[in-house]
Structures are given as C-alpha cells and as structure tokens.
N, C-alpha and C. Protein backbone atom coordinates (compact mmCIF):
# COMPACT_ATOMS: atom_id res chain seq x y z
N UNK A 1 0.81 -1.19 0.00
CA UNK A 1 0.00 0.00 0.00
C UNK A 1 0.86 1.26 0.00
N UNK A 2 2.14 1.27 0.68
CA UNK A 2 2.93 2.36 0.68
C UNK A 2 3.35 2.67 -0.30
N UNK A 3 3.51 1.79 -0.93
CA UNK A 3 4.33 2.45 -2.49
C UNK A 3 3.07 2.90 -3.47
N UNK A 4 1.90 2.22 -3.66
CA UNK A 4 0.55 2.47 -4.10
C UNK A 4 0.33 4.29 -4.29
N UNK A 5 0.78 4.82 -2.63
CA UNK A 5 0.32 6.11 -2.83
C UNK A 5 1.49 6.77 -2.99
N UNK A 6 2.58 6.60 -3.62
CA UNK A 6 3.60 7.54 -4.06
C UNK A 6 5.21 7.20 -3.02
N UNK A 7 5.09 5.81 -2.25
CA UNK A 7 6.05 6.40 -1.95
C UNK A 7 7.61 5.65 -2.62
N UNK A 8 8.94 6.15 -2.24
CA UNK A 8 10.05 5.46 -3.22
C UNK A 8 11.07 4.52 -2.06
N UNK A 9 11.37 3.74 -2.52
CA UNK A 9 12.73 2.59 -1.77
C UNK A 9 13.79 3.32 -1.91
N UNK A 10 14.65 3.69 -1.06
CA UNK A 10 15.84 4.07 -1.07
C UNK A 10 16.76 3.25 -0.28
N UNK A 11 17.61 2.55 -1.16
CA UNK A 11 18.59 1.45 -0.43
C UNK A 11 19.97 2.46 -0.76
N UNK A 12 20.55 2.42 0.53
CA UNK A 12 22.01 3.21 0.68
C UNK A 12 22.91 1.88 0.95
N UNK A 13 24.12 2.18 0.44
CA UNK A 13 24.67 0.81 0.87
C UNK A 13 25.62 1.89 2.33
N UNK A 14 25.57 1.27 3.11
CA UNK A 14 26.91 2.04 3.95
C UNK A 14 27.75 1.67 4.34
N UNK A 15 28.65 0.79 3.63
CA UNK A 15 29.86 0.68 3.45
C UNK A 15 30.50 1.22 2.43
N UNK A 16 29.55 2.02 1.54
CA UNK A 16 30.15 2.66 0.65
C UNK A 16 30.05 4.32 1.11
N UNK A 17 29.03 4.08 2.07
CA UNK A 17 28.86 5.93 2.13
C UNK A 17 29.32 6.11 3.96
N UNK A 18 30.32 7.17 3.91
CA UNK A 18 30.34 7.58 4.96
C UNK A 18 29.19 8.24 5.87
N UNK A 19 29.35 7.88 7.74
CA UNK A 19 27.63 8.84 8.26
C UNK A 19 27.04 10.11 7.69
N UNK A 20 28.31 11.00 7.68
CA UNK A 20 27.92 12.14 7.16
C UNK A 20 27.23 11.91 5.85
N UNK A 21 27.95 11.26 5.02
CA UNK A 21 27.13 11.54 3.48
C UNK A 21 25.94 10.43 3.28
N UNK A 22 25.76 9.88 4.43
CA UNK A 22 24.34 9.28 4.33
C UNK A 22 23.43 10.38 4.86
N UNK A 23 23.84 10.85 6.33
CA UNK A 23 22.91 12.05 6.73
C UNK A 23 22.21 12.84 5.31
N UNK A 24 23.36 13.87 5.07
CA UNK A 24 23.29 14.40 3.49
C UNK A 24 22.13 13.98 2.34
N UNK A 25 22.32 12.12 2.46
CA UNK A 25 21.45 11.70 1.34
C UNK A 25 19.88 11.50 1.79
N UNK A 26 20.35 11.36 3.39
CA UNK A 26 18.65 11.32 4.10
C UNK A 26 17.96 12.46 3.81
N UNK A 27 18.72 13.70 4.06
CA UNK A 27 18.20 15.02 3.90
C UNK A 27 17.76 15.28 2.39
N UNK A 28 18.30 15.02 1.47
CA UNK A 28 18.53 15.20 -0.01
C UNK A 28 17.24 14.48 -0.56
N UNK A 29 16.91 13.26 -0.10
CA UNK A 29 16.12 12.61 -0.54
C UNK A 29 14.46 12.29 0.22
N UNK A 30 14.73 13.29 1.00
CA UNK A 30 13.45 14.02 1.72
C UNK A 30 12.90 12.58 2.55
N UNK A 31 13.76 10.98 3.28
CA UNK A 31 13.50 10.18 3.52
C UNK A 31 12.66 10.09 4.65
N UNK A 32 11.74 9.84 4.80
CA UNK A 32 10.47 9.68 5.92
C UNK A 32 10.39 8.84 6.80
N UNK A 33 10.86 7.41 6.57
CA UNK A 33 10.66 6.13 7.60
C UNK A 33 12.21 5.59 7.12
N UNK A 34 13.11 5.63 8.66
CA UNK A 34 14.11 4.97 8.44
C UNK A 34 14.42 3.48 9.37
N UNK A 35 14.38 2.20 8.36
CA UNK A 35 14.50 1.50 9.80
C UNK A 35 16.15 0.76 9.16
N UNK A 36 16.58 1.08 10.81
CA UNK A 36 18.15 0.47 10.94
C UNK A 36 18.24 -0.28 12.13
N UNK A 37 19.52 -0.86 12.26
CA UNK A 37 20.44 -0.82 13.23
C UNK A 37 20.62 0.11 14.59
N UNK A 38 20.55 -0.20 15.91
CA UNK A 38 21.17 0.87 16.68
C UNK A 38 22.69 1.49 16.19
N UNK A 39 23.55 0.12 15.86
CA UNK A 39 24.95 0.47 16.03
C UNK A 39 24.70 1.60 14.55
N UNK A 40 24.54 1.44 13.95
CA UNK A 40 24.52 2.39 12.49
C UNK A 40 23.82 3.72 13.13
N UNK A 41 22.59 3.83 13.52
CA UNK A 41 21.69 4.68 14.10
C UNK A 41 22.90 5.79 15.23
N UNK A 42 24.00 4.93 15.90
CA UNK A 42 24.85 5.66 16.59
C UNK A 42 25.95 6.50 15.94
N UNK A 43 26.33 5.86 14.98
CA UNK A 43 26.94 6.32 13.98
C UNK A 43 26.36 7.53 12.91
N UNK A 44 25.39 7.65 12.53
CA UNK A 44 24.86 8.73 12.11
C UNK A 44 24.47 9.90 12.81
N UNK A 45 24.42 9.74 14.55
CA UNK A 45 24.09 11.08 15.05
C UNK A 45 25.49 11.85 16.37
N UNK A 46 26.53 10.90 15.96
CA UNK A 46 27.99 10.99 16.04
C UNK A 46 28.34 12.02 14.88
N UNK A 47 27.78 12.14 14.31
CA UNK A 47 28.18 13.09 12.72
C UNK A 47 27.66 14.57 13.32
N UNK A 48 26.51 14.55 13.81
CA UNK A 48 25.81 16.18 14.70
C UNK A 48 25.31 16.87 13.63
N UNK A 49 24.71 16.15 12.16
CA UNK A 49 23.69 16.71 11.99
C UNK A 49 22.45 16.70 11.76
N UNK A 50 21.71 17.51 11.71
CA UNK A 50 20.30 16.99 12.12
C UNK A 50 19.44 16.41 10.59
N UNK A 51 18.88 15.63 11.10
CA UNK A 51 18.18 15.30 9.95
C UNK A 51 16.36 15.60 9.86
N UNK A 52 16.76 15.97 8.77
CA UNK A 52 15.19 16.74 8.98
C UNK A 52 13.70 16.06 8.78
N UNK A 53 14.00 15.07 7.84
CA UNK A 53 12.37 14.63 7.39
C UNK A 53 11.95 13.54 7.87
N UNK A 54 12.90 12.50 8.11
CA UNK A 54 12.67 11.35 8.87
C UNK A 54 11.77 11.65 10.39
N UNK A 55 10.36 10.63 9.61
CA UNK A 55 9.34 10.96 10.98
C UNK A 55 8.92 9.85 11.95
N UNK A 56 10.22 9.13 11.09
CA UNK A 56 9.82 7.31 11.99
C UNK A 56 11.14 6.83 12.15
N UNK A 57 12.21 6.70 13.18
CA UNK A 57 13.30 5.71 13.31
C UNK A 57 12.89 4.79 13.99
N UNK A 58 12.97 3.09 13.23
CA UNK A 58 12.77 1.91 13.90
C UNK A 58 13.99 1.24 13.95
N UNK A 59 14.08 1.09 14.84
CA UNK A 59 15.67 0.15 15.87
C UNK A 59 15.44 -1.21 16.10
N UNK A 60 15.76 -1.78 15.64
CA UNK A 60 16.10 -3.33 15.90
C UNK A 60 17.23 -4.07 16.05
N UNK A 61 17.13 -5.31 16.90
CA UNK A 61 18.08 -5.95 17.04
C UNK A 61 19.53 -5.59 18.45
N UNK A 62 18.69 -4.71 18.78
CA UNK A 62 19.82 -4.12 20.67
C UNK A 62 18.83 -3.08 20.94
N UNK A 63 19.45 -3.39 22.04
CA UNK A 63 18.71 -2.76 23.41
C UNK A 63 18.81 -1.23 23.27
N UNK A 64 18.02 -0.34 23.40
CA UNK A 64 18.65 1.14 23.22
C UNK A 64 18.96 1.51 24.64
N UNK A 65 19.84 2.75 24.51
CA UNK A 65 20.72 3.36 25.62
C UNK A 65 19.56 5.02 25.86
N UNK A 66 19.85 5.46 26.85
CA UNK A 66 19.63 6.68 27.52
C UNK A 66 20.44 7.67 26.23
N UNK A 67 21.32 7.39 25.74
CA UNK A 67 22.26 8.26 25.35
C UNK A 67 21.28 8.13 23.94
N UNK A 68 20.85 7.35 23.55
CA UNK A 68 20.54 6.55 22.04
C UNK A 68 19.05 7.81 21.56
N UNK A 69 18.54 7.90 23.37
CA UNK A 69 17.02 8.81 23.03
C UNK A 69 17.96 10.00 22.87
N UNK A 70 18.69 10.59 23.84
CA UNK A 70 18.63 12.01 24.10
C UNK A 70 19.40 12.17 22.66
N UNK A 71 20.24 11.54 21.69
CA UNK A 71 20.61 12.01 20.43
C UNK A 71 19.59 11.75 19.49
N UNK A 72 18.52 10.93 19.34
CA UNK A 72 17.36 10.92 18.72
C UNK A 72 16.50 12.08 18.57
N UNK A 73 16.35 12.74 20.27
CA UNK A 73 15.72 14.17 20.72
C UNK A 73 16.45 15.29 19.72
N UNK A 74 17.97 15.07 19.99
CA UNK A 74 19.01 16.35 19.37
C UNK A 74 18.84 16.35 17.67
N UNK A 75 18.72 15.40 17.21
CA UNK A 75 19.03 15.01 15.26
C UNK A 75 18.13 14.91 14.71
N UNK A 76 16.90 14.36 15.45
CA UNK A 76 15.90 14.50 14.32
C UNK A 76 14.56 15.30 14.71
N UNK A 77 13.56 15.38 13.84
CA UNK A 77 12.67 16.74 13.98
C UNK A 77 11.53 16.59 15.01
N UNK A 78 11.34 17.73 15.45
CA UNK A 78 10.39 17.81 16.38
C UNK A 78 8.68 16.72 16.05
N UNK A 79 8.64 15.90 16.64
CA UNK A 79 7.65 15.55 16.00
C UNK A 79 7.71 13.99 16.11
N UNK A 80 8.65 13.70 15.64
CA UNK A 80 9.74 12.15 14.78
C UNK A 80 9.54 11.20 16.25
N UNK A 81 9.42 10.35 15.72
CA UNK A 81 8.99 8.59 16.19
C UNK A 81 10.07 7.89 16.24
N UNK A 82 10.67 7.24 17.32
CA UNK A 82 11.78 6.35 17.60
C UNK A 82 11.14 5.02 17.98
N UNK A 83 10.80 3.93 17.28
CA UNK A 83 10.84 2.85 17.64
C UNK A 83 11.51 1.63 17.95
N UNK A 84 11.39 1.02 18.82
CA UNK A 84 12.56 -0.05 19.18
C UNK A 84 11.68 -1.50 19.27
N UNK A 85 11.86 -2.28 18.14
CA UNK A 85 10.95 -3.39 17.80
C UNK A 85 11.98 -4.83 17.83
C-alpha cells in the first residue's frame, strides 16, 4: 500500500557511504521512515547533523541506551517517532 500512494525505496549501501554523506542523502532525498540498526543509528548522530524529514526511526536488534534517546531528541525533527521493535 505504501508504495501504491507515491512512496520510493531508497537502499544506501553504507559501506560505501560515509555517516555524514548518508545524513546528506537522508536530507537530499526528503527520507520519511528509516529502519536500521542501533549500532549504524549511533553512527549517524555521532556526525551532529540533524536530519530533517525522517518521521519514523525503527531500531532493531539491541537494546537502546539513555544516550541513544537524548541524540534521537538532538538530530531528528520535532515531532519524529523512535521505535525499538
């Protein structure tokens, strides 16, 4: 159904793209629902910048940290959904 009403797959590989220039491509590509990794998820807000459109981070696979929300709070937009599934 998601793709039905307009929306697009964006596969980043990141071993090819450094945090920063994934941040960059999150921003660039106006990405809305990101689901990762914590350890990757730590790695992208180690970079300090904010990402703007992403309104859903889903975390799987580890436990999240105290530290994991309050950089979730700092990077992404007022509003934005952190899930841990």
């Amino acid at each position: 159904m998601t793709f039905y009403v307009g929306a697009t797959l964006c596969l980043l590989d990141p071993k090819k793209l450094d945090p920063k220039k994934t941040c960059g491509y999150l921003n660039f590509l106006q990405v809305s629902i990101l689901p990762t990794y914590p350890i990757f998820f730590r790695l992208l807000t180690k970079v300090k910048q904010s990402i703007q459109y992403v309104r859903i981070v889903e975390l799987s696979g580890e436990i999240l940290t105290k530290q994991d929300m309050i950089n979730f709070n700092c990077f992404f937009a007022e509003g934005s959904v952190l899930l841990n599934t």
